[in-house]
PDB file of N, CA and C in Angstrom:
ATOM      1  N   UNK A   1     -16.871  22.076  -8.029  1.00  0.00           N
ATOM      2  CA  UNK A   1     -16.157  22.358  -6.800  1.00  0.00           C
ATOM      3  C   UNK A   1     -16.816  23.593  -6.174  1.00  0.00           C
ATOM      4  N   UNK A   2     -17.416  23.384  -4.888  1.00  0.00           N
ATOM      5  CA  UNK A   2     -17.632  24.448  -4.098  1.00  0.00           C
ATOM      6  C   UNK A   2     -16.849  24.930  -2.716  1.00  0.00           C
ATOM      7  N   UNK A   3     -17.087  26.808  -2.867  1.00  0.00           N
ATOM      8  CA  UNK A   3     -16.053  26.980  -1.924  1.00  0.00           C
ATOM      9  C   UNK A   3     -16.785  26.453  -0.589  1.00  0.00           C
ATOM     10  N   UNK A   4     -15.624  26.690   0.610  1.00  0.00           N
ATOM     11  CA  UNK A   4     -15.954  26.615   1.737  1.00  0.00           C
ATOM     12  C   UNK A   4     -17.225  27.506   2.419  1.00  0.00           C
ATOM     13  N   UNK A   5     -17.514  28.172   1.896  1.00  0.00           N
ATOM     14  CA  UNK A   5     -17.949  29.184   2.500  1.00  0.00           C
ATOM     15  C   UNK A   5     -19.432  29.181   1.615  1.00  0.00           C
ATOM     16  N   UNK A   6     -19.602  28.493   0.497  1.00  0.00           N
ATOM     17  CA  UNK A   6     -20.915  28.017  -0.396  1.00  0.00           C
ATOM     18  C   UNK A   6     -21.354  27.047   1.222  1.00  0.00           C
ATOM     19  N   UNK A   7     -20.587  26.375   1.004  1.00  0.00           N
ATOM     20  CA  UNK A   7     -21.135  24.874   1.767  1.00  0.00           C
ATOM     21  C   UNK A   7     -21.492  25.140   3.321  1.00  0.00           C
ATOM     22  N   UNK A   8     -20.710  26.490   3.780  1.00  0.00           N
ATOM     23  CA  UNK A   8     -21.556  26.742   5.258  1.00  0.00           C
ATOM     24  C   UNK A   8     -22.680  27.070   5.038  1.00  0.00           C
ATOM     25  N   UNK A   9     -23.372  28.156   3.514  1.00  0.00           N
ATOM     26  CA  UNK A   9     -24.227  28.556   4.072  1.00  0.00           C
ATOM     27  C   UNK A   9     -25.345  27.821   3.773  1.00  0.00           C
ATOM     28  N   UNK A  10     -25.362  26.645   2.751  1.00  0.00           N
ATOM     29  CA  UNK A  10     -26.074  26.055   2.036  1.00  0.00           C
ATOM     30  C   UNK A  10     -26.046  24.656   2.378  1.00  0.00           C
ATOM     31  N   UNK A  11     -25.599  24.274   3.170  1.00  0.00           N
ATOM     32  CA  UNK A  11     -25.477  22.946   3.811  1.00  0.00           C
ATOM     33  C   UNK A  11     -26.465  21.533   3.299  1.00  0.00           C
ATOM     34  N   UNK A  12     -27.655  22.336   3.485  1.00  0.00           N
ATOM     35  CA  UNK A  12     -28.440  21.352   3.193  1.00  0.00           C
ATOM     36  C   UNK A  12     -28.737  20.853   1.902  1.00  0.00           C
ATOM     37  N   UNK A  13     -28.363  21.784   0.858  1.00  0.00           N
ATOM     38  CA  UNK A  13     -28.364  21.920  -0.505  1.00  0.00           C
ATOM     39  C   UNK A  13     -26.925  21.096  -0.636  1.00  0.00           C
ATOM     40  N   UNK A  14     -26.026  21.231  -0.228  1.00  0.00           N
ATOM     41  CA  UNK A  14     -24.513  20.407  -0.295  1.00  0.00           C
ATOM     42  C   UNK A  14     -25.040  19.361  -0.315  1.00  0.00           C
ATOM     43  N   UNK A  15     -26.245  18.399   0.681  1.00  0.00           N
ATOM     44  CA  UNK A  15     -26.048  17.477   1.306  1.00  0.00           C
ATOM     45  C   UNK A  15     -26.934  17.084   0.362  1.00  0.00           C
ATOM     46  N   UNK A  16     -27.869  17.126  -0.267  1.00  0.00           N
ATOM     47  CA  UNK A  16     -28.752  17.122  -1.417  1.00  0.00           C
ATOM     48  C   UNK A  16     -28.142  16.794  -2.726  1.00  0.00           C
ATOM     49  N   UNK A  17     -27.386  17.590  -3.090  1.00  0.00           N
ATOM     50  CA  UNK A  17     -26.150  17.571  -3.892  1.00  0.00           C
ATOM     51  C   UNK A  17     -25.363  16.156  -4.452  1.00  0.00           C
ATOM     52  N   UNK A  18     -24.808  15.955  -2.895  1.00  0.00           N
ATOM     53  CA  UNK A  18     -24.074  14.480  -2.693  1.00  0.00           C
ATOM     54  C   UNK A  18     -24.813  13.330  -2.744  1.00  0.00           C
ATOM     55  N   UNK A  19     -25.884  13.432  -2.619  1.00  0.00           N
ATOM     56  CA  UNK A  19     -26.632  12.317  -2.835  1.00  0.00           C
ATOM     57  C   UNK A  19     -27.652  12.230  -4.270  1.00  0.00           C
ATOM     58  N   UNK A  20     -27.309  13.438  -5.379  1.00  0.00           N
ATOM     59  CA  UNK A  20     -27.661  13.227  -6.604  1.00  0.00           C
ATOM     60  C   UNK A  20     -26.393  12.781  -7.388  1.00  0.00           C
ATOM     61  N   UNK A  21     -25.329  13.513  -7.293  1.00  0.00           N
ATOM     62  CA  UNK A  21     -23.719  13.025  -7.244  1.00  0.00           C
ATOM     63  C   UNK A  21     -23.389  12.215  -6.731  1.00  0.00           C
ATOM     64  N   UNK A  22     -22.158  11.653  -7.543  1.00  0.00           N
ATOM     65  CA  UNK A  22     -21.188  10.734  -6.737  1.00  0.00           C
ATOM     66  C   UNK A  22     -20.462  11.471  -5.451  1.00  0.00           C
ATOM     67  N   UNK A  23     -19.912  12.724  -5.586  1.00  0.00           N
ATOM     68  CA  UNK A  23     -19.232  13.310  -4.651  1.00  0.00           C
ATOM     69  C   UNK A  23     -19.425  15.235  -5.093  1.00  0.00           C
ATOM     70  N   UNK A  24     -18.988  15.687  -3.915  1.00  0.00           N
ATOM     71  CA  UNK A  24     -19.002  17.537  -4.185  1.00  0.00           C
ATOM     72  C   UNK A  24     -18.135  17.423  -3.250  1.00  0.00           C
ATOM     73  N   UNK A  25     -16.922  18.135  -4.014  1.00  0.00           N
ATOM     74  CA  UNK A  25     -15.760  18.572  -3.821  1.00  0.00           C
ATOM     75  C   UNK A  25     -15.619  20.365  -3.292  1.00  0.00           C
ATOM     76  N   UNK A  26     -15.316  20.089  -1.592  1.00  0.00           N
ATOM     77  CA  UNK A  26     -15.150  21.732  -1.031  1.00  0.00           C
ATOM     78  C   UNK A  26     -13.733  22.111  -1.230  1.00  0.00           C
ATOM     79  N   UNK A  27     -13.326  23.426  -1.587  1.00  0.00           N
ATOM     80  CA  UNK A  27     -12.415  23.919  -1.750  1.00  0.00           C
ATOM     81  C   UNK A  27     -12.238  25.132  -0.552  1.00  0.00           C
ATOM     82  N   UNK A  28     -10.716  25.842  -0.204  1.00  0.00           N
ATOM     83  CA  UNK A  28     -10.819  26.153   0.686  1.00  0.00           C
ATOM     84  C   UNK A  28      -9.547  27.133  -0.359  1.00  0.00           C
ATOM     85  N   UNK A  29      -9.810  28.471  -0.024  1.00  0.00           N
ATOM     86  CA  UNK A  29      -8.725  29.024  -0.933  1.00  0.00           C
ATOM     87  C   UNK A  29      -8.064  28.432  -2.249  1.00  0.00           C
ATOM     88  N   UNK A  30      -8.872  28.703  -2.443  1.00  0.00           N
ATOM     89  CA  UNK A  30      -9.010  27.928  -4.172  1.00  0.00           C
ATOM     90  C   UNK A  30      -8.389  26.238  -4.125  1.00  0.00           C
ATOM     91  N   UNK A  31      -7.866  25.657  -3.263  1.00  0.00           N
ATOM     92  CA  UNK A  31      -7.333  24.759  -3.017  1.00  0.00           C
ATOM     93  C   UNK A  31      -8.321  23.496  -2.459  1.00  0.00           C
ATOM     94  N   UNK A  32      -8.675  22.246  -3.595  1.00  0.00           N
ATOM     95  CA  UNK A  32      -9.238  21.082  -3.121  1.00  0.00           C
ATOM     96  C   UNK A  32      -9.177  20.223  -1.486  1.00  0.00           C
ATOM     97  N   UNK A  33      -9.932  20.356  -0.647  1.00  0.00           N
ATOM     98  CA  UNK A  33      -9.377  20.536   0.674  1.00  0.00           C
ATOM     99  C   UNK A  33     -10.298  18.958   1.167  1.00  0.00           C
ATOM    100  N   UNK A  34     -11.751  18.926   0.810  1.00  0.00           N
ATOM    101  CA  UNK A  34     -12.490  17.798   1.230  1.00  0.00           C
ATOM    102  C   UNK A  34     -13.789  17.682   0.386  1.00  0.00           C
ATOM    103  N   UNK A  35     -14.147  16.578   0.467  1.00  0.00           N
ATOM    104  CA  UNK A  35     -14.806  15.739  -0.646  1.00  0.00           C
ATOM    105  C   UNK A  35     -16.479  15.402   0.651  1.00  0.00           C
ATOM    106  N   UNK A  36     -17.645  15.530   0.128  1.00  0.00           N
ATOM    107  CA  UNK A  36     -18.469  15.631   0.660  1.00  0.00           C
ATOM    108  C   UNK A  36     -19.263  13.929  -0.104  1.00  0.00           C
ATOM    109  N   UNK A  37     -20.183  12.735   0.243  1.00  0.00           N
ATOM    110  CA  UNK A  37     -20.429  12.099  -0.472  1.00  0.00           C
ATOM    111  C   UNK A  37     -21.285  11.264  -0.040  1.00  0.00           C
ATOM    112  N   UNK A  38     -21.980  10.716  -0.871  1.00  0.00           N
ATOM    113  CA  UNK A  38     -23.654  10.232   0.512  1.00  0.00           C
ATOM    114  C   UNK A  38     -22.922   9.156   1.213  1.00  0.00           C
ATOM    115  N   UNK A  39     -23.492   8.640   2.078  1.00  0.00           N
ATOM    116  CA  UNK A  39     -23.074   7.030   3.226  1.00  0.00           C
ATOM    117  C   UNK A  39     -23.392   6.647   1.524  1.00  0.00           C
ATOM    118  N   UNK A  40     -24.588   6.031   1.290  1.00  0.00           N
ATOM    119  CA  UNK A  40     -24.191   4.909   0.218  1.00  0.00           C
ATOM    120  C   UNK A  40     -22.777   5.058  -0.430  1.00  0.00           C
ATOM    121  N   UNK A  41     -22.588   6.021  -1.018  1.00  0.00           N
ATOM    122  CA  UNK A  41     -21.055   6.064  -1.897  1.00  0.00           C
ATOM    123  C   UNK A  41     -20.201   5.437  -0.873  1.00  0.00           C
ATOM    124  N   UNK A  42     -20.112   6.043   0.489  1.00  0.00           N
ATOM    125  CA  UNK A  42     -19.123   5.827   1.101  1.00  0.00           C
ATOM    126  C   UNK A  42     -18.933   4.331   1.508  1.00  0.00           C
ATOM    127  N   UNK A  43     -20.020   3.814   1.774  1.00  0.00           N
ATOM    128  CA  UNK A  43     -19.849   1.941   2.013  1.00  0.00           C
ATOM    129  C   UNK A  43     -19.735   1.488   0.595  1.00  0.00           C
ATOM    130  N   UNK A  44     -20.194   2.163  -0.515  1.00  0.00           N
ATOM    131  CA  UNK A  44     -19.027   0.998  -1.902  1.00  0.00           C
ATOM    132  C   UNK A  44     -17.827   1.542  -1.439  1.00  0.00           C
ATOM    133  N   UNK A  45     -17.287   2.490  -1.265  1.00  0.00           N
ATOM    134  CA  UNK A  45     -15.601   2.941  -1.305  1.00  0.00           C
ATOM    135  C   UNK A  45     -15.569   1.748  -0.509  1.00  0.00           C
ATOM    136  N   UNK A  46     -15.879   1.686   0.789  1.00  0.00           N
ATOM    137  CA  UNK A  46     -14.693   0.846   1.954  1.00  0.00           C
ATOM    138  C   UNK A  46     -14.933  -0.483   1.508  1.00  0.00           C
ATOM    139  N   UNK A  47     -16.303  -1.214   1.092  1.00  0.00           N
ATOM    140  CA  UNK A  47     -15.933  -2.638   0.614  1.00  0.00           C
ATOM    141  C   UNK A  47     -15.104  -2.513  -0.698  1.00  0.00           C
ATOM    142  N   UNK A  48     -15.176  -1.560  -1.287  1.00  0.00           N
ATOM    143  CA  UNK A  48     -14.185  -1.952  -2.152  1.00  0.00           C
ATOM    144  C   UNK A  48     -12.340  -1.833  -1.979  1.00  0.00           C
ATOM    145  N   UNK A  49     -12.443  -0.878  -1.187  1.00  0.00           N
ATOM    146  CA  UNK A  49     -11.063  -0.564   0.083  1.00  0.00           C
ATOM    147  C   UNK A  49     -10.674  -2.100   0.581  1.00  0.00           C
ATOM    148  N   UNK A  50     -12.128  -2.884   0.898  1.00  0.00           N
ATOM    149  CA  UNK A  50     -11.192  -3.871   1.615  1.00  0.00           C
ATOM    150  C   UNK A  50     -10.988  -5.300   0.931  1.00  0.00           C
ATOM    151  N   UNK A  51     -12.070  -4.944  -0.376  1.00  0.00           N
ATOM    152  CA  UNK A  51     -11.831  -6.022  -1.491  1.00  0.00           C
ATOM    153  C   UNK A  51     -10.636  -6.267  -1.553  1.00  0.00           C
ATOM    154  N   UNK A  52      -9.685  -5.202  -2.050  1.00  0.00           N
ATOM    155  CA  UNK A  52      -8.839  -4.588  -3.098  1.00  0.00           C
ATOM    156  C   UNK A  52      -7.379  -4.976  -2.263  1.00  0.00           C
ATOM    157  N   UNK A  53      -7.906  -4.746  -0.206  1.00  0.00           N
ATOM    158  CA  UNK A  53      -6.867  -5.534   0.223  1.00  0.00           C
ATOM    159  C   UNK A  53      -6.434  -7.031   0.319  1.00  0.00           C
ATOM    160  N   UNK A  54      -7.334  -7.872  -0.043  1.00  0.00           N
ATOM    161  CA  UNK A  54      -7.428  -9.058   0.232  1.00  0.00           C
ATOM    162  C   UNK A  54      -6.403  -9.329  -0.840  1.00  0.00           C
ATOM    163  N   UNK A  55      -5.926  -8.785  -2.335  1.00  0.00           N
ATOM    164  CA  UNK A  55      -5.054  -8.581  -3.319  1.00  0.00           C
ATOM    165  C   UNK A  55      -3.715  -8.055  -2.815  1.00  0.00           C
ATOM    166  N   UNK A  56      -3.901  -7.133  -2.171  1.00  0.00           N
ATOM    167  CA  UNK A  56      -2.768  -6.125  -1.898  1.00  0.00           C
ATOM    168  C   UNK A  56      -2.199  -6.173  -0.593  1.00  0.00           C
ATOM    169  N   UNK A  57      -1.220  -6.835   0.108  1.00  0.00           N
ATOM    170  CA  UNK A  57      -0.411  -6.854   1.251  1.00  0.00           C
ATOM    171  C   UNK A  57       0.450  -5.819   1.023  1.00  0.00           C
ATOM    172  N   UNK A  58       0.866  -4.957   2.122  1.00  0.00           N
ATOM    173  CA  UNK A  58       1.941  -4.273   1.861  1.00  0.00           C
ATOM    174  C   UNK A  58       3.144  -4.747   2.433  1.00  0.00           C
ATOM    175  N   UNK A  59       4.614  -4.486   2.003  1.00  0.00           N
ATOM    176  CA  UNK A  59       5.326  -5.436   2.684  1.00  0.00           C
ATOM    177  C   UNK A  59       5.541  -5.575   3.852  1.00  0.00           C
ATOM    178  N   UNK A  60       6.225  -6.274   4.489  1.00  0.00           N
ATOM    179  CA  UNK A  60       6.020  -6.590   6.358  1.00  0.00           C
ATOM    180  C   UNK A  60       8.191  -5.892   6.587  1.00  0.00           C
ATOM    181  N   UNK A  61       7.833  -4.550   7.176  1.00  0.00           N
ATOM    182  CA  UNK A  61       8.966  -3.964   7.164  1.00  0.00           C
ATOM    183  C   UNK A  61       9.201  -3.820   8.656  1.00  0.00           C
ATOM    184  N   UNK A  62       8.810  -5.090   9.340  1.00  0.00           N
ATOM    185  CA  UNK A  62       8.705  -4.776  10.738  1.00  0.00           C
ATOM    186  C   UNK A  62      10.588  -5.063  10.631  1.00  0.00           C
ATOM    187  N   UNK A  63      11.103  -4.532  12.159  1.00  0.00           N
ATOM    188  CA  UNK A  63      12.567  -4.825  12.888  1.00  0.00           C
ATOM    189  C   UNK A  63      12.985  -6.210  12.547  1.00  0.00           C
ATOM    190  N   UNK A  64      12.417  -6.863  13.064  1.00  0.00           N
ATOM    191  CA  UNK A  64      12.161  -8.782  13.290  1.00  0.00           C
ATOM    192  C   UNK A  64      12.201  -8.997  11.635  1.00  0.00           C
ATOM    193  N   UNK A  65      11.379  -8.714  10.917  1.00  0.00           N
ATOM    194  CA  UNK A  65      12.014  -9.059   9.239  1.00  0.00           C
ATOM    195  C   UNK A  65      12.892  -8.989   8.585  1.00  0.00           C
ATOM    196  N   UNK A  66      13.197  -7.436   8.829  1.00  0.00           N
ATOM    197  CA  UNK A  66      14.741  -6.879   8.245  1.00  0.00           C
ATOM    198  C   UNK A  66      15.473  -7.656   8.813  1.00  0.00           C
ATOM    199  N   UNK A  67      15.641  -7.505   9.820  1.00  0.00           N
ATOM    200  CA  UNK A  67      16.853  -8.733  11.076  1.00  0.00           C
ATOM    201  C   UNK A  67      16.881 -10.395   9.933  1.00  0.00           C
ATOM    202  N   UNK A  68      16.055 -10.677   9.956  1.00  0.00           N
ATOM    203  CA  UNK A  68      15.502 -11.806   8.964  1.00  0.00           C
ATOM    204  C   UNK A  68      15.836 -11.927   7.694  1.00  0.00           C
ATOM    205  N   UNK A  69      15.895 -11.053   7.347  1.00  0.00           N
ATOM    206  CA  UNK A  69      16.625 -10.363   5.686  1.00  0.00           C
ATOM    207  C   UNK A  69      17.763 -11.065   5.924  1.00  0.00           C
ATOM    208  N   UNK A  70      18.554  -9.743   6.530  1.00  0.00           N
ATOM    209  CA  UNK A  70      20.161  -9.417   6.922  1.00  0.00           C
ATOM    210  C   UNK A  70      21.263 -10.858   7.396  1.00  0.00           C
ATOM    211  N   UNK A  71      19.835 -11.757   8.208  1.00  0.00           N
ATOM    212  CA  UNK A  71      20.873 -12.623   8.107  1.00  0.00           C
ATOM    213  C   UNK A  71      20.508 -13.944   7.378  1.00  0.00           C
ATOM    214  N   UNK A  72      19.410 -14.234   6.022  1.00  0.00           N
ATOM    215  CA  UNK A  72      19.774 -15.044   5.220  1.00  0.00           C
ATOM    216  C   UNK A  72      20.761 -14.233   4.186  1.00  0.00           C
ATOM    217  N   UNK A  73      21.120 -13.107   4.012  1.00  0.00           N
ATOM    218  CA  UNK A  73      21.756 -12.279   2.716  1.00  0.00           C
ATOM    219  C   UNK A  73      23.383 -12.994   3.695  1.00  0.00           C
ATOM    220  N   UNK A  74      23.114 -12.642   4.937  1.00  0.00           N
ATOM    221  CA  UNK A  74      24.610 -13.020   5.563  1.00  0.00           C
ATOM    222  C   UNK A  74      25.210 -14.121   5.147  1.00  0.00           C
ATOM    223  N   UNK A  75      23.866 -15.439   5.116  1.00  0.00           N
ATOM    224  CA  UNK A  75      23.523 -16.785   4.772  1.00  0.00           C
ATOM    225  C   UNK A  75      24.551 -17.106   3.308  1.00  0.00           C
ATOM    226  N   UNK A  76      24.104 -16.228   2.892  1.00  0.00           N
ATOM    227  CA  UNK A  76      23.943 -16.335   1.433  1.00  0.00           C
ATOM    228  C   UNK A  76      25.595 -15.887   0.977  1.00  0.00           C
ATOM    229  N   UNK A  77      25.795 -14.809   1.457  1.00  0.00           N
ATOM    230  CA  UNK A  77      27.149 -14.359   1.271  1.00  0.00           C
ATOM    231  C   UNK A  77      28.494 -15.515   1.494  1.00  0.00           C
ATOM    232  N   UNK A  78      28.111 -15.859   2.999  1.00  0.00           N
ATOM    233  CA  UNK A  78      29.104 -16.863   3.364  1.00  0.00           C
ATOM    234  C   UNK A  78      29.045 -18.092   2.450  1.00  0.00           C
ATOM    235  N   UNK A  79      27.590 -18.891   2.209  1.00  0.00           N
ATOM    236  CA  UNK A  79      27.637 -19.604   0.621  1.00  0.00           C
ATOM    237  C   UNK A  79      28.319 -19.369  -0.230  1.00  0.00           C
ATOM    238  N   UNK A  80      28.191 -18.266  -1.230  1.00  0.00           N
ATOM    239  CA  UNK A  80      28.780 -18.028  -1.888  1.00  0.00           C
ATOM    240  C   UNK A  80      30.768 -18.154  -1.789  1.00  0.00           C
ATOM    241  N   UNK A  81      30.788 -16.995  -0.531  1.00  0.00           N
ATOM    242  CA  UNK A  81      32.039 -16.799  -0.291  1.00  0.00           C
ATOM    243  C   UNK A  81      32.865 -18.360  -0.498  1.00  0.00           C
ATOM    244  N   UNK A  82      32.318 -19.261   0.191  1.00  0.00           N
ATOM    245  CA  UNK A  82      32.822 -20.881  -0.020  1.00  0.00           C
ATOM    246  C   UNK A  82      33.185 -21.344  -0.851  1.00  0.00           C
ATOM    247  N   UNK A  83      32.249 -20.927  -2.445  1.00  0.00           N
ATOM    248  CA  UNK A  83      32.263 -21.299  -3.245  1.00  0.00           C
ATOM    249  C   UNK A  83      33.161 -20.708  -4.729  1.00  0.00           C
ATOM    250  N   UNK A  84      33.727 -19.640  -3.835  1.00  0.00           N
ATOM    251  CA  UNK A  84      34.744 -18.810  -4.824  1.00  0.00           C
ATOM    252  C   UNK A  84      35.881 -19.875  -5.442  1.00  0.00           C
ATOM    253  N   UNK A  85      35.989 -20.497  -4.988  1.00  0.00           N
ATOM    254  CA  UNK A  85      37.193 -21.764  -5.721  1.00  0.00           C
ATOM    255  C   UNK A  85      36.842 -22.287  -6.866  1.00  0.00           C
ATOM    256  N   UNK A  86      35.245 -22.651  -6.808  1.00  0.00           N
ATOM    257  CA  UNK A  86      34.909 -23.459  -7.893  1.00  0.00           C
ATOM    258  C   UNK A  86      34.648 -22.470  -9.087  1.00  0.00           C
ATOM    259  N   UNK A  87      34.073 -23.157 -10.138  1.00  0.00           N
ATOM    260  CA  UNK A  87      33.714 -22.723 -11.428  1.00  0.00           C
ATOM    261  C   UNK A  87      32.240 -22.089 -11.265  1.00  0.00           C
ATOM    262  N   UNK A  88      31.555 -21.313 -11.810  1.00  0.00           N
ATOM    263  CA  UNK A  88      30.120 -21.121 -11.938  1.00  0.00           C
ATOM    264  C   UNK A  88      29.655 -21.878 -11.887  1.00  0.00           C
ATOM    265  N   UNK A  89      29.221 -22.649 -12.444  1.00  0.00           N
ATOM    266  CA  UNK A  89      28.575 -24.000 -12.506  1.00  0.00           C
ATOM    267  C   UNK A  89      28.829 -24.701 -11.383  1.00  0.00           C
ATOM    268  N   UNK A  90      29.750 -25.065 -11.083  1.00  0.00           N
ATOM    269  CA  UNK A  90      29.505 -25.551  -9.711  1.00  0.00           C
ATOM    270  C   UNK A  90      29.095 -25.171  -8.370  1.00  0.00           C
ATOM    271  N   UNK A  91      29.516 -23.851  -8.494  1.00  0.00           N
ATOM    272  CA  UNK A  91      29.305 -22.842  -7.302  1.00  0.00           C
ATOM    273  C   UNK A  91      27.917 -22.820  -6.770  1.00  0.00           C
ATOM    274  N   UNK A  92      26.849 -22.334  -8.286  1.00  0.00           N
ATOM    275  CA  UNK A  92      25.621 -22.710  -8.422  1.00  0.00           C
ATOM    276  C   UNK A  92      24.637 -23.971  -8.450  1.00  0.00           C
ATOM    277  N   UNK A  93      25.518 -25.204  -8.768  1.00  0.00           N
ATOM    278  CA  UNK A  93      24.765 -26.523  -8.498  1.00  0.00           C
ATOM    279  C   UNK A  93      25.047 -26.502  -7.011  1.00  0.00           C
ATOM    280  N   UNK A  94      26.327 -26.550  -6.538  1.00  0.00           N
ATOM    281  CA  UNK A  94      26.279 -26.266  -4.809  1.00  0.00           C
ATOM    282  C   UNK A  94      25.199 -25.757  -3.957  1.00  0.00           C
ATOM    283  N   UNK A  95      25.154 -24.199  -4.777  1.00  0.00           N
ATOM    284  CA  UNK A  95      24.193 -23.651  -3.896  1.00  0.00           C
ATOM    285  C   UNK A  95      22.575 -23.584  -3.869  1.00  0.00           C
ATOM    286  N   UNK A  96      21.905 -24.659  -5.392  1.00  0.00           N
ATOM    287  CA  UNK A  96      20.934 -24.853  -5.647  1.00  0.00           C
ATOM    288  C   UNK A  96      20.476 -25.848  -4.572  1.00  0.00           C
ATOM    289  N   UNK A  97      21.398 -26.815  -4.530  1.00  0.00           N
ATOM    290  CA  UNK A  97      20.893 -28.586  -3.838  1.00  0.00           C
ATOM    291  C   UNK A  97      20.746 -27.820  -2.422  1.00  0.00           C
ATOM    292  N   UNK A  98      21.011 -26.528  -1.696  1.00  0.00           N
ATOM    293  CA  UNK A  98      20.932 -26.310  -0.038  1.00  0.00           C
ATOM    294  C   UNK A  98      19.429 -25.819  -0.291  1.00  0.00           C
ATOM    295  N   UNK A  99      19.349 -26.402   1.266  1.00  0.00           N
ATOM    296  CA  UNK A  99      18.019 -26.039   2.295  1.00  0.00           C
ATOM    297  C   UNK A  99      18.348 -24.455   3.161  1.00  0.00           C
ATOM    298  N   UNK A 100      18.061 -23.427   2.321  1.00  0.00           N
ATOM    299  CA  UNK A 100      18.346 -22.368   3.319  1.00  0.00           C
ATOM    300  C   UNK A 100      17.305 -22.173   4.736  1.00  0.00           C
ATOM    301  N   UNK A 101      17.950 -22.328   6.041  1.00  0.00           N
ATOM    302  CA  UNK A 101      17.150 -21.859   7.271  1.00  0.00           C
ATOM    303  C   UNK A 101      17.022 -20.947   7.511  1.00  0.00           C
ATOM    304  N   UNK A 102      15.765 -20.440   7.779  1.00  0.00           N
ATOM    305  CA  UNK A 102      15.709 -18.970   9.178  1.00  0.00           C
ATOM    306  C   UNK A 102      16.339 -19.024  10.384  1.00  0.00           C
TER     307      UNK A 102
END
């Protein structure tokens, strides 16, 4: 880790650095602040950034979904609620055989 103040004056030596290294890490009051690292390193990071999304969706927390939630759970409640008369078993074969809609 080099300070901030290594890397102003030595720049070119930083940049030298990063490209014998994977990365050189600047610190800024003793505190890890930014990461210095050749273009090659940096194009494996992002294909692998976007590998890694093709795996990883994050969930869809738009307005229009939640809304979407709220009213199959509504869906679901009033099902149920119907089915308070019967036994478990039936309540649940009831509510297996439905087609729930959006």
């Amino acid at each position: 880790m080099l300070k901030s103040s290594e890397v102003q004056q030595n720049f070119g030596r930083v940049m030298d650095q990063a490209l014998t290294e994977d990365e050189v890490v600047v610190a800024r009051y003793g505190e890890p602040r930014v990461v210095i690292l050749s273009y090659q390193r940096y194009q494996q990071l992002l294909r692998a950034e976007q590998a890694a999304s093709v795996y990883f969706q994050p969930p869809d927390s738009s307005p229009e979904t939640q809304k979407r939630g709220e009213l199959i759970a509504q869906q679901v409640r009033q099902e149920v609620g119907s089915c308070l008369g019967d036994s478990l078993e039936e309540a649940m074969t009831d509510l297996r055989g439905r087609a729930w809609s959006s």
